[in-house]
C-alpha atoms as a PDB file:
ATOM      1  CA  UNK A   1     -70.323 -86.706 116.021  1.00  0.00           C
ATOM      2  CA  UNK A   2     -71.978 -86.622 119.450  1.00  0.00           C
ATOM      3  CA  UNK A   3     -75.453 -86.602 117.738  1.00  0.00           C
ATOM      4  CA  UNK A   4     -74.644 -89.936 116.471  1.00  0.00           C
ATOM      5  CA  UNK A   5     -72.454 -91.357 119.365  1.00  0.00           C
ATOM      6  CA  UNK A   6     -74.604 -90.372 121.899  1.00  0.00           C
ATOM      7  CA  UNK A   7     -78.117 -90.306 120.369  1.00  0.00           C
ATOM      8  CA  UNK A   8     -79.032 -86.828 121.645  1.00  0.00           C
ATOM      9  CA  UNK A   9     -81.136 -84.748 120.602  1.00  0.00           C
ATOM     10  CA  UNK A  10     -79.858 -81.149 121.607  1.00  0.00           C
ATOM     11  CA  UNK A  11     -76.281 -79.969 122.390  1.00  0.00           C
ATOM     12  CA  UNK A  12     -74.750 -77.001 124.625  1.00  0.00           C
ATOM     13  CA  UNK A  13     -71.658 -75.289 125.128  1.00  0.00           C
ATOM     14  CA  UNK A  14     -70.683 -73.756 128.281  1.00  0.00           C
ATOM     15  CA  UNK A  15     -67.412 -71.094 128.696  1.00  0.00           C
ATOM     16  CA  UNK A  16     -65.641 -71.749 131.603  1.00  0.00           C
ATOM     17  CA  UNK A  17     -62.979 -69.298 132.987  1.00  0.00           C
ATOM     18  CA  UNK A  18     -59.792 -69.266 131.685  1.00  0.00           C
ATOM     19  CA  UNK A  19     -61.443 -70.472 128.021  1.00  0.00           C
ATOM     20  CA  UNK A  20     -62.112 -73.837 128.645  1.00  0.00           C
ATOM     21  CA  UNK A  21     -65.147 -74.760 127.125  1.00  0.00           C
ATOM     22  CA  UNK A  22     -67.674 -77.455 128.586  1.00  0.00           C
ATOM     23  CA  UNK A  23     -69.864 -79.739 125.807  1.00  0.00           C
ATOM     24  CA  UNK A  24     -73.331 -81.037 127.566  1.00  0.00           C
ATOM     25  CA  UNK A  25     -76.816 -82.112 127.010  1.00  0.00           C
ATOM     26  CA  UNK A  26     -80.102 -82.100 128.351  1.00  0.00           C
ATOM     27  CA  UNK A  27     -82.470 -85.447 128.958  1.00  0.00           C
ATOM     28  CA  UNK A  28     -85.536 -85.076 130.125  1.00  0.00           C
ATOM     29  CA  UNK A  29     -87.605 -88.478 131.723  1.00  0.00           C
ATOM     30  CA  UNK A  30     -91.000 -88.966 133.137  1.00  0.00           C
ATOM     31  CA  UNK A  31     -90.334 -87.285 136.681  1.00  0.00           C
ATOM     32  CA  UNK A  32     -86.525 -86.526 135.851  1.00  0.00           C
ATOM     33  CA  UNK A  33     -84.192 -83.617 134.049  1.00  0.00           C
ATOM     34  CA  UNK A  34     -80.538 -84.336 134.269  1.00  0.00           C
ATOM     35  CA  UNK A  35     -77.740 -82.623 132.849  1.00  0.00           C
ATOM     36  CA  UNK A  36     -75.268 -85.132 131.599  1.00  0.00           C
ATOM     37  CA  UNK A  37     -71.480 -83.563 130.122  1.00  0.00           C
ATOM     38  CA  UNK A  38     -70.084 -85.140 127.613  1.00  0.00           C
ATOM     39  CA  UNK A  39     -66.523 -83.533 127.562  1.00  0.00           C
ATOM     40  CA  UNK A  40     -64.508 -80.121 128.493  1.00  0.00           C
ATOM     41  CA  UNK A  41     -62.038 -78.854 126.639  1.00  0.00           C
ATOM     42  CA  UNK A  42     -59.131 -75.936 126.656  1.00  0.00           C
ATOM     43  CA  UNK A  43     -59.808 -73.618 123.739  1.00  0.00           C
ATOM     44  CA  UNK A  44     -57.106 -74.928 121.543  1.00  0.00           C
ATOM     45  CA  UNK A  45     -58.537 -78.886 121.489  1.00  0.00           C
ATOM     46  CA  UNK A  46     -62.365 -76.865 121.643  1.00  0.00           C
ATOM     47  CA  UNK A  47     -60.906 -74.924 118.435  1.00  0.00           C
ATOM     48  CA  UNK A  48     -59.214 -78.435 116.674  1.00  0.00           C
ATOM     49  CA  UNK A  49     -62.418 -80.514 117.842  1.00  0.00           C
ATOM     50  CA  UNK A  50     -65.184 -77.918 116.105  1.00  0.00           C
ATOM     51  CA  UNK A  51     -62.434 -76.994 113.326  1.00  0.00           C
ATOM     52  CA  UNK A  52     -62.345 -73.120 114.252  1.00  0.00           C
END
């Protein structure tokens, strides 16, 4: 899903207190890195979303 809506090319998963989870990816440009999130979650939508 984000592969294809977003065109990426890697994907991450953060834990945040309290078990929200944070989704991001990494770009990388010529003289730039940037760290670009594409959505947080609490663990129940996290769990629904990645079908745990």
């Amino acid at each position: 899903m984000y592969i294809q809506s977003y065109q990426i090319t890697n994907l991450w998963k953060y834990d945040l207190p309290n078990a929200w989870r944070l989704v991001y990816t990494i770009e990388t440009g010529e003289v730039t890195v940037m760290n670009i999130i594409l959505e947080w979650f609490d663990h129940k939508d996290y769990e629904k979303r990645f079908r745990y």
